[in-house]
PDB file of N, CA and C in Angstrom:
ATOM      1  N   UNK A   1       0.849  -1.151   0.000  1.00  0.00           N
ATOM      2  CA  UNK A   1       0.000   0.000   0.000  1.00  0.00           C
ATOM      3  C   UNK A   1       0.905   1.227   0.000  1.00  0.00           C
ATOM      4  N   UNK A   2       1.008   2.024  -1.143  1.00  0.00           N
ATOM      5  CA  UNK A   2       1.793   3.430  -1.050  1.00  0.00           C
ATOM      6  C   UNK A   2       0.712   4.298  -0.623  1.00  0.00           C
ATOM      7  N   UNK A   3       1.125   5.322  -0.354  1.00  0.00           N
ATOM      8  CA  UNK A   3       0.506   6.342   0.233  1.00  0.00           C
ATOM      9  C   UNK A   3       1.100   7.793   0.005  1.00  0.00           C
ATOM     10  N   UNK A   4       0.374   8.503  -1.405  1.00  0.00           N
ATOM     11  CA  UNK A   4       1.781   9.615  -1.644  1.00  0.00           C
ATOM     12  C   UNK A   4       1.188  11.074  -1.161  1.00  0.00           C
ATOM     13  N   UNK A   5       2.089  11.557  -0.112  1.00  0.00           N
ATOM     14  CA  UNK A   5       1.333  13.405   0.327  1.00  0.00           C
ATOM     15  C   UNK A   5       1.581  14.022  -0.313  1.00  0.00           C
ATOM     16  N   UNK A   6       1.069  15.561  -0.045  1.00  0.00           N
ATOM     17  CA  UNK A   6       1.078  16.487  -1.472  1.00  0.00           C
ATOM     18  C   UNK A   6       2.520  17.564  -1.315  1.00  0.00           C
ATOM     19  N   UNK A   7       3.290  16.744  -0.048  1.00  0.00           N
ATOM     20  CA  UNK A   7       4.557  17.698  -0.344  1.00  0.00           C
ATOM     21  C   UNK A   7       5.548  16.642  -0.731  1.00  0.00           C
ATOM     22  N   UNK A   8       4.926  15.285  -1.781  1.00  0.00           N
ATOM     23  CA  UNK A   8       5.791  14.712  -2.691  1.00  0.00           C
ATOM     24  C   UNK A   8       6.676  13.336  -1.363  1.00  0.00           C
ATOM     25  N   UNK A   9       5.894  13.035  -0.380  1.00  0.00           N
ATOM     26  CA  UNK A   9       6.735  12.277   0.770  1.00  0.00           C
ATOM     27  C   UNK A   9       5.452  11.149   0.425  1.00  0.00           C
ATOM     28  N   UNK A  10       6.310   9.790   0.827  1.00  0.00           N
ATOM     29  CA  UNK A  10       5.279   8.706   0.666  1.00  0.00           C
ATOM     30  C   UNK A  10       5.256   7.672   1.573  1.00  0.00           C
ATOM     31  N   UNK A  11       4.347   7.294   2.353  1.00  0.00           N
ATOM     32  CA  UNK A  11       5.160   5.622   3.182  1.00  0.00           C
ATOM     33  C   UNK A  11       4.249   4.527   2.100  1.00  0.00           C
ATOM     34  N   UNK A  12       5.090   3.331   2.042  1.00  0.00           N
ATOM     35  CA  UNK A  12       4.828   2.499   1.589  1.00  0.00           C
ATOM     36  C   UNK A  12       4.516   1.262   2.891  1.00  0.00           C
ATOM     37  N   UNK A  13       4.015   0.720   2.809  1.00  0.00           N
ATOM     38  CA  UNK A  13       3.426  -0.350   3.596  1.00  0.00           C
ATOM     39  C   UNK A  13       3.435  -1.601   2.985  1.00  0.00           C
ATOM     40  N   UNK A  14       4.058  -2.860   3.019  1.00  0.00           N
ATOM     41  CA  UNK A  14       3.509  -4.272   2.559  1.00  0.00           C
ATOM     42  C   UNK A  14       2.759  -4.550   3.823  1.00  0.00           C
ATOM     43  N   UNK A  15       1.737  -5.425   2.712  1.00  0.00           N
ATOM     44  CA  UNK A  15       0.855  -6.569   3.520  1.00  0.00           C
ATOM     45  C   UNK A  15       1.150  -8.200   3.039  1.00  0.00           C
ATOM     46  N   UNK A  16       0.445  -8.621   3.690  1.00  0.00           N
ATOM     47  CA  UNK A  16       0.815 -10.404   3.736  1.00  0.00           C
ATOM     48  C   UNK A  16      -0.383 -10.726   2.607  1.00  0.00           C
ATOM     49  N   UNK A  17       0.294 -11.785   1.861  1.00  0.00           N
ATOM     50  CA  UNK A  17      -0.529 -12.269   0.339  1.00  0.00           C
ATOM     51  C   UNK A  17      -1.783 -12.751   0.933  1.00  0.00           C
ATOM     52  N   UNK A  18      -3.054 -12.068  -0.170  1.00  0.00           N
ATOM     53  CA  UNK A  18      -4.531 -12.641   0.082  1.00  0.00           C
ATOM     54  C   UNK A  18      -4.361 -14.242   0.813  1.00  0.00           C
ATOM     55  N   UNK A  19      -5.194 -14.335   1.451  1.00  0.00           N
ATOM     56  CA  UNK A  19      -5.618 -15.531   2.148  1.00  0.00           C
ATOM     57  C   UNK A  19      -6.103 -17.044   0.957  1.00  0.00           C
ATOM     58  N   UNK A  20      -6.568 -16.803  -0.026  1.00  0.00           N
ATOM     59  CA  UNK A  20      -7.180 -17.206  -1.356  1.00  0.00           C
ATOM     60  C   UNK A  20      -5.424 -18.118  -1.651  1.00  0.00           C
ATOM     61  N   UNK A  21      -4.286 -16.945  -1.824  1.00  0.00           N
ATOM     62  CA  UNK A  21      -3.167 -17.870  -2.026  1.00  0.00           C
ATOM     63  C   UNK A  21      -2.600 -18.386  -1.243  1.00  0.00           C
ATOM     64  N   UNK A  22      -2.355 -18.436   0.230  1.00  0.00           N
ATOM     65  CA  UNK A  22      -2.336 -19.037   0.839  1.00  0.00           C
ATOM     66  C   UNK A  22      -2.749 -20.498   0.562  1.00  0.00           C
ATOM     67  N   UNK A  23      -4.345 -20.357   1.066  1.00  0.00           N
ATOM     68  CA  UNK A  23      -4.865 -21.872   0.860  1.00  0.00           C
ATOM     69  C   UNK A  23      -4.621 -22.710  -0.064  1.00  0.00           C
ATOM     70  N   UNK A  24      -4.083 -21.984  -1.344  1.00  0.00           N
ATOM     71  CA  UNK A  24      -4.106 -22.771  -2.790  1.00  0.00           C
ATOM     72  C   UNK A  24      -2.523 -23.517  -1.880  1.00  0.00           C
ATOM     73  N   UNK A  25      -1.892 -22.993  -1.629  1.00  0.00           N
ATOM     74  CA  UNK A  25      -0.128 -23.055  -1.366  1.00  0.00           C
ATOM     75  C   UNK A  25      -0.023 -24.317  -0.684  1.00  0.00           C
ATOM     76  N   UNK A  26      -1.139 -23.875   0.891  1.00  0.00           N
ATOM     77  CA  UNK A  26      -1.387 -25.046   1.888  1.00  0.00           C
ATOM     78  C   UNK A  26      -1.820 -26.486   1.151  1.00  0.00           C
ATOM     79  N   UNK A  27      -2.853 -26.385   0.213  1.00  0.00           N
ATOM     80  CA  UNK A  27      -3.101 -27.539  -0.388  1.00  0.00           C
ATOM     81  C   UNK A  27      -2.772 -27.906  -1.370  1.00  0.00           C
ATOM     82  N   UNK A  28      -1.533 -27.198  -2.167  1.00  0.00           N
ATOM     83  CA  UNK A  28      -0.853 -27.539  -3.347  1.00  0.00           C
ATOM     84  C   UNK A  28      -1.699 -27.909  -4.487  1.00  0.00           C
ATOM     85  N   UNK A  29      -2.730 -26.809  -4.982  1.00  0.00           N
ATOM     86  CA  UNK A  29      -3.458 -26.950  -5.811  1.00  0.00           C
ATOM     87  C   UNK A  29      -2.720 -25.793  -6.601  1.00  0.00           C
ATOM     88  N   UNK A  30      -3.310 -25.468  -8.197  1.00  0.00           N
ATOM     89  CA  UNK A  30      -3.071 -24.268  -8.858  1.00  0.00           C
ATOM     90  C   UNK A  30      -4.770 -23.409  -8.818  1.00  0.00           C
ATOM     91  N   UNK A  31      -5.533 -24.335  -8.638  1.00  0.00           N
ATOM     92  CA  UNK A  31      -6.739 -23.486  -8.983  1.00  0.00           C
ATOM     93  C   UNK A  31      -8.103 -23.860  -8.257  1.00  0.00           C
ATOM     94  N   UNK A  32      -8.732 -23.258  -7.597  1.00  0.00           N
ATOM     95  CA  UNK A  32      -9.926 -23.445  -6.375  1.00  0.00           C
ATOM     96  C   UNK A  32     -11.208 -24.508  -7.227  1.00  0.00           C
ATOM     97  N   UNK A  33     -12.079 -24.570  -7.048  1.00  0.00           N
ATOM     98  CA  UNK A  33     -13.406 -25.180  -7.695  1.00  0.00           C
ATOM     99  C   UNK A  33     -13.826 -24.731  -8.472  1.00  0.00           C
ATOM    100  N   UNK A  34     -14.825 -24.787  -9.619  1.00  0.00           N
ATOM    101  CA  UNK A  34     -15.173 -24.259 -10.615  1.00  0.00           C
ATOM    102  C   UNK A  34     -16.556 -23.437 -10.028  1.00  0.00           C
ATOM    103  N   UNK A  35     -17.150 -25.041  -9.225  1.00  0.00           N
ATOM    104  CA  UNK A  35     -18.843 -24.851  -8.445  1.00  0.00           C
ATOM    105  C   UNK A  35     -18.607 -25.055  -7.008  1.00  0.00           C
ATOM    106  N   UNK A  36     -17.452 -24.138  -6.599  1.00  0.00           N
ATOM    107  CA  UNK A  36     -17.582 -24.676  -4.713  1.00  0.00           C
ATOM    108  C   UNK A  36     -18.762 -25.134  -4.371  1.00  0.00           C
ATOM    109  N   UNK A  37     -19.752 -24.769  -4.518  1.00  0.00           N
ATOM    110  CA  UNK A  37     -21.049 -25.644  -3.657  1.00  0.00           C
ATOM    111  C   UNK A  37     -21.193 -26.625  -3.792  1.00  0.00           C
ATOM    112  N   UNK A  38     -20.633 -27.471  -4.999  1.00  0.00           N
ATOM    113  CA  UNK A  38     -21.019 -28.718  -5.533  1.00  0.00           C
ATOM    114  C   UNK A  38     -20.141 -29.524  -5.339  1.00  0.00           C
ATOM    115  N   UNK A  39     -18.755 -28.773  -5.711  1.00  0.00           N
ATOM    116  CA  UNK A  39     -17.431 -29.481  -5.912  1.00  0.00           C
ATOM    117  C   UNK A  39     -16.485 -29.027  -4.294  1.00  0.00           C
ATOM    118  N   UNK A  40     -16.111 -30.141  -4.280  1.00  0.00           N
ATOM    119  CA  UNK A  40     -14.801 -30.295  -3.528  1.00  0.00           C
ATOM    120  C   UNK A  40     -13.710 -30.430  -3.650  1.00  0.00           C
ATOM    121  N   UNK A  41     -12.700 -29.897  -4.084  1.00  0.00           N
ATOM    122  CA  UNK A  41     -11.767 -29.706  -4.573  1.00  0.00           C
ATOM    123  C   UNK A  41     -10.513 -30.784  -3.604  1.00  0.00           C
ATOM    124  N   UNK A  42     -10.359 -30.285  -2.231  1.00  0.00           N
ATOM    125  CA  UNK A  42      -9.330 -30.974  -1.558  1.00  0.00           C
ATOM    126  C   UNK A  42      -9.599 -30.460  -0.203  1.00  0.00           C
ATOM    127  N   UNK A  43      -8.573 -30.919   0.952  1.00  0.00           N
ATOM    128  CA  UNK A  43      -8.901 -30.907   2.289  1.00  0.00           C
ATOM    129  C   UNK A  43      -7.587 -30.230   2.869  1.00  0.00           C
ATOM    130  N   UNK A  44      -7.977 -29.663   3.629  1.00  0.00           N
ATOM    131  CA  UNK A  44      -6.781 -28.803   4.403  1.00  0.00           C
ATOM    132  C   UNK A  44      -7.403 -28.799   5.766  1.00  0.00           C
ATOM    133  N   UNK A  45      -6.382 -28.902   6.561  1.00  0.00           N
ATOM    134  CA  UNK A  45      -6.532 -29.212   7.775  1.00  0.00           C
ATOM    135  C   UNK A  45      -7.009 -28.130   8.922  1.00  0.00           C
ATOM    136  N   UNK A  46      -7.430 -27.681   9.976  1.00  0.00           N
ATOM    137  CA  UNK A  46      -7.617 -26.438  10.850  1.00  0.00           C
ATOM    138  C   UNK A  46      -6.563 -26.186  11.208  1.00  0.00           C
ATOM    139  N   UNK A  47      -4.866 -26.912  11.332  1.00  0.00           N
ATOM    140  CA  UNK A  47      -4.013 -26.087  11.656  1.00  0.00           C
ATOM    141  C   UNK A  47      -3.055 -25.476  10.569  1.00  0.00           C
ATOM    142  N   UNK A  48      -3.333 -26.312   9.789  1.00  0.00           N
ATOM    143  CA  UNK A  48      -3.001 -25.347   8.655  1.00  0.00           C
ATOM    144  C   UNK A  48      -3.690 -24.293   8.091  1.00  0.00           C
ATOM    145  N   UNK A  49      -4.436 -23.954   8.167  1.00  0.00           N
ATOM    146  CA  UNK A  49      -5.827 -23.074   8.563  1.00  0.00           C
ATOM    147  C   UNK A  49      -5.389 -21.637   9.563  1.00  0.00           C
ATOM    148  N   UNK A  50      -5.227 -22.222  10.768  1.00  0.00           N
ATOM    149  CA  UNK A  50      -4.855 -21.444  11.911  1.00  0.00           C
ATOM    150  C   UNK A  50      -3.157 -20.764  11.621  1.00  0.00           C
ATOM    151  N   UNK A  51      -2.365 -21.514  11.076  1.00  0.00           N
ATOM    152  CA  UNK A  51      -0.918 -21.098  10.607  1.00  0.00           C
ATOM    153  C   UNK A  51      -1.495 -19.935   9.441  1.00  0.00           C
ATOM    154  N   UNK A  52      -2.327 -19.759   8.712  1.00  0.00           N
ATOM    155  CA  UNK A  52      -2.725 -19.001   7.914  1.00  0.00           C
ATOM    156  C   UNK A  52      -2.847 -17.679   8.981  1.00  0.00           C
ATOM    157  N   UNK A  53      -4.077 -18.195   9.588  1.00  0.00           N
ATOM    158  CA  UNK A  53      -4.579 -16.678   9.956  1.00  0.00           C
ATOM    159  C   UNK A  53      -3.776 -16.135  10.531  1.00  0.00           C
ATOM    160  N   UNK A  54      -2.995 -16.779  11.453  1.00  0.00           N
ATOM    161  CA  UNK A  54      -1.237 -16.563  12.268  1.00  0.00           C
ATOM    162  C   UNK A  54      -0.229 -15.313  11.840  1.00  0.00           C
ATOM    163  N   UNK A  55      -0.418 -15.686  10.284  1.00  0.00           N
ATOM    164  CA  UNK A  55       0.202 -14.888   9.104  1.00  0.00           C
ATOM    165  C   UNK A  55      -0.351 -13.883   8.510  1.00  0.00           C
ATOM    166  N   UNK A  56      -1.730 -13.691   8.844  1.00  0.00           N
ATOM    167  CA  UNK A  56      -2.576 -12.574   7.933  1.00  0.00           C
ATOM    168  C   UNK A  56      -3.410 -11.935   9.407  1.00  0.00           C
ATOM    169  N   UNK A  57      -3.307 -12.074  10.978  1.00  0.00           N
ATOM    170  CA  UNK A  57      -4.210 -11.497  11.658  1.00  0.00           C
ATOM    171  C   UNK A  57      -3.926  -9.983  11.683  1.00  0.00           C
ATOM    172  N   UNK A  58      -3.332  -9.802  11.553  1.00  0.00           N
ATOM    173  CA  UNK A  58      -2.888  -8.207  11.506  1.00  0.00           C
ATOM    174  C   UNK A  58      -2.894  -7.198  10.516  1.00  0.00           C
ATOM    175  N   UNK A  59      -3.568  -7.902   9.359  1.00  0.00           N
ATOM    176  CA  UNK A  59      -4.045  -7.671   8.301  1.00  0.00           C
ATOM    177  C   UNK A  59      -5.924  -8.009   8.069  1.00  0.00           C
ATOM    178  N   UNK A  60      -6.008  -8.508   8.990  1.00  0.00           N
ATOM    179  CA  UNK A  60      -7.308  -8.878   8.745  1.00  0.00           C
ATOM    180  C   UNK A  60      -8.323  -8.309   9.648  1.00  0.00           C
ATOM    181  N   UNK A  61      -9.687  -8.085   9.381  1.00  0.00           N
ATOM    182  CA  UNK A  61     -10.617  -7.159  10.128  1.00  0.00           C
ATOM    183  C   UNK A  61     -10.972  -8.532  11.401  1.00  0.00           C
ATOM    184  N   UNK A  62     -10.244  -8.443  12.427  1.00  0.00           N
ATOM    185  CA  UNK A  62     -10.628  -9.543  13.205  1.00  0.00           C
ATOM    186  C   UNK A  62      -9.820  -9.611  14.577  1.00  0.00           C
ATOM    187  N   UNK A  63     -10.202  -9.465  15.833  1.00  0.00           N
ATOM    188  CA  UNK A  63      -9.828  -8.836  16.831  1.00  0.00           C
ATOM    189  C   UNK A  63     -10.047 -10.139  17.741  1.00  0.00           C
ATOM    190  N   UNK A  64      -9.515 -11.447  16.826  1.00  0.00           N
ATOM    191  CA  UNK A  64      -8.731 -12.370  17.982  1.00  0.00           C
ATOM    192  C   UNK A  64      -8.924 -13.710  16.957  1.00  0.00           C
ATOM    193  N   UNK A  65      -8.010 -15.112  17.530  1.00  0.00           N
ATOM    194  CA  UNK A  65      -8.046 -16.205  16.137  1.00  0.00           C
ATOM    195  C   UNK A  65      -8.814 -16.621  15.648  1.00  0.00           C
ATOM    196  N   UNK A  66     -10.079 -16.781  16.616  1.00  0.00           N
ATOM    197  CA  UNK A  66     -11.518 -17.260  16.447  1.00  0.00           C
ATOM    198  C   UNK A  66     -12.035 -16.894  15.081  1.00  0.00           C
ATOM    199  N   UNK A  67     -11.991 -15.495  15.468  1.00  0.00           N
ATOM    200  CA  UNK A  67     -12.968 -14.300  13.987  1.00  0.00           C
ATOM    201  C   UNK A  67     -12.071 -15.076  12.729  1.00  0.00           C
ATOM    202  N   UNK A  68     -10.710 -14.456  12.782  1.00  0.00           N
ATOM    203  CA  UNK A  68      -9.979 -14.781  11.535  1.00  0.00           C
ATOM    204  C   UNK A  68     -10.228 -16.333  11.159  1.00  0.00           C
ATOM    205  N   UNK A  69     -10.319 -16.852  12.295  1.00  0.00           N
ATOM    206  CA  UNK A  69     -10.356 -18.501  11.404  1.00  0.00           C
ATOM    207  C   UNK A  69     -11.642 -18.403  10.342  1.00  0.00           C
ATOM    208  N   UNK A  70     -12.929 -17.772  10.962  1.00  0.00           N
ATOM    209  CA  UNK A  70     -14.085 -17.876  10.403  1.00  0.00           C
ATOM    210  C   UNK A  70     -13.688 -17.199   9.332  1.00  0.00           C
ATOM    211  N   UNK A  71     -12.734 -16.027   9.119  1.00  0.00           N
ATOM    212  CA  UNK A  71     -12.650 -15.262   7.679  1.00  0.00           C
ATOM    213  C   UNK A  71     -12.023 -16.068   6.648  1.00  0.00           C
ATOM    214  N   UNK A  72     -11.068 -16.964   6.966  1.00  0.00           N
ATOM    215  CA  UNK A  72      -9.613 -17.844   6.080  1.00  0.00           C
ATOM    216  C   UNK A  72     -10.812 -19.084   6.041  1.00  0.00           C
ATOM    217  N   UNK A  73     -11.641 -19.121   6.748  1.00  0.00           N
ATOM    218  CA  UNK A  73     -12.659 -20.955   6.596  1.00  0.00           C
ATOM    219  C   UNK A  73     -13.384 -20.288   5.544  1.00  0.00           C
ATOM    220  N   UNK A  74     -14.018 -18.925   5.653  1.00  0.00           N
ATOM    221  CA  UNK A  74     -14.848 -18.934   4.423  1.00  0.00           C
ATOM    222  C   UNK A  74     -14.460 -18.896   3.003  1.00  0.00           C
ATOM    223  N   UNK A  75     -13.193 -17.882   3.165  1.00  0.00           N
ATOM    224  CA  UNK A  75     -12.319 -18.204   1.811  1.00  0.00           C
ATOM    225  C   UNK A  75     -12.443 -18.931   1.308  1.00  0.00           C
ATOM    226  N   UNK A  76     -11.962 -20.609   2.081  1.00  0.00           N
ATOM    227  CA  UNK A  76     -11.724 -21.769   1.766  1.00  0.00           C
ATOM    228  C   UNK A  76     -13.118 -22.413   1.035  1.00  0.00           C
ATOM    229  N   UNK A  77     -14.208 -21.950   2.239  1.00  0.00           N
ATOM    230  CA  UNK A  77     -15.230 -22.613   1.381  1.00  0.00           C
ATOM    231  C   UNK A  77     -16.032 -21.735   0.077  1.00  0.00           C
ATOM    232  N   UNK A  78     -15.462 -20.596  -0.211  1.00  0.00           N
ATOM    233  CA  UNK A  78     -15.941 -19.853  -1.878  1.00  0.00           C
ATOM    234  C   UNK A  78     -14.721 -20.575  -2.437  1.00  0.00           C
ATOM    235  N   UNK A  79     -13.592 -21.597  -2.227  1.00  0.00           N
ATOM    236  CA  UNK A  79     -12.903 -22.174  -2.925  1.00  0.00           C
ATOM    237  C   UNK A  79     -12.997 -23.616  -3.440  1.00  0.00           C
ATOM    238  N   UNK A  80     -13.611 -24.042  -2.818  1.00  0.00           N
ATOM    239  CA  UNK A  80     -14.327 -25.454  -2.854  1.00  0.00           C
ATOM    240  C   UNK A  80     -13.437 -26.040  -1.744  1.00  0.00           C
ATOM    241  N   UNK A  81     -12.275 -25.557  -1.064  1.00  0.00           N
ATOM    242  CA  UNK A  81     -11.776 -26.245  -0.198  1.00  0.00           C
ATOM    243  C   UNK A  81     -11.904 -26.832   1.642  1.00  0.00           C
ATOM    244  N   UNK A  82     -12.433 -27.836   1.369  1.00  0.00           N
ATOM    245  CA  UNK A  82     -12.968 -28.401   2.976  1.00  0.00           C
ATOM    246  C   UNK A  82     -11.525 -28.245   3.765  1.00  0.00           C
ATOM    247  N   UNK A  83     -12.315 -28.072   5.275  1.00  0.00           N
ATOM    248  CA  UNK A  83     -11.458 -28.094   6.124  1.00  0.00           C
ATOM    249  C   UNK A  83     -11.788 -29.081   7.280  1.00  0.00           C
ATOM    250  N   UNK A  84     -11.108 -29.877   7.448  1.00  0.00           N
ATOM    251  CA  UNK A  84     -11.073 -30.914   8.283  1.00  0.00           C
ATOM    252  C   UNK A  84     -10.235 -31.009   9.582  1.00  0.00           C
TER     253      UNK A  84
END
């Protein structure tokens, strides 16, 4: 995230990669479901799950692991990917 003021000064900020690549990474897929509702693509585990949000809570609208898990689980499931 840059951020440029108008006397030409800028901070730049990185953030940690969408949650979406993550999960693909965790489950060594290239590409999510076509019909998540229908299709199941593959299974990833809750602590691999939780190592996610680990990596993105401070980036994410979520004010303890609980919330974030529910944000990185839903990802998973608009991806077709179950979590077990």
């Amino acid at each position: 995230m840059i951020t440029v003021y108008q006397d030409k000064s800028f901070t730049f900020i990185t953030k940690s990669p969408p949650a979406s690549v993550l999960l693909k990474k965790a489950a060594g897929i290239a590409t999510g479901a076509k019909e998540p509702n229908e299709e199941k693509v593959v299974e990833v585990t809750q602590k691999q799950v939780m190592d996610i949000v680990k990596l993105k809570l401070k980036d994410l609208n979520a004010t303890n692991d609980e919330a974030g898990f529910r944000i990185v689980a839903g990802t998973a499931r608009s991806m077709g990917i179950e979590i077990v």
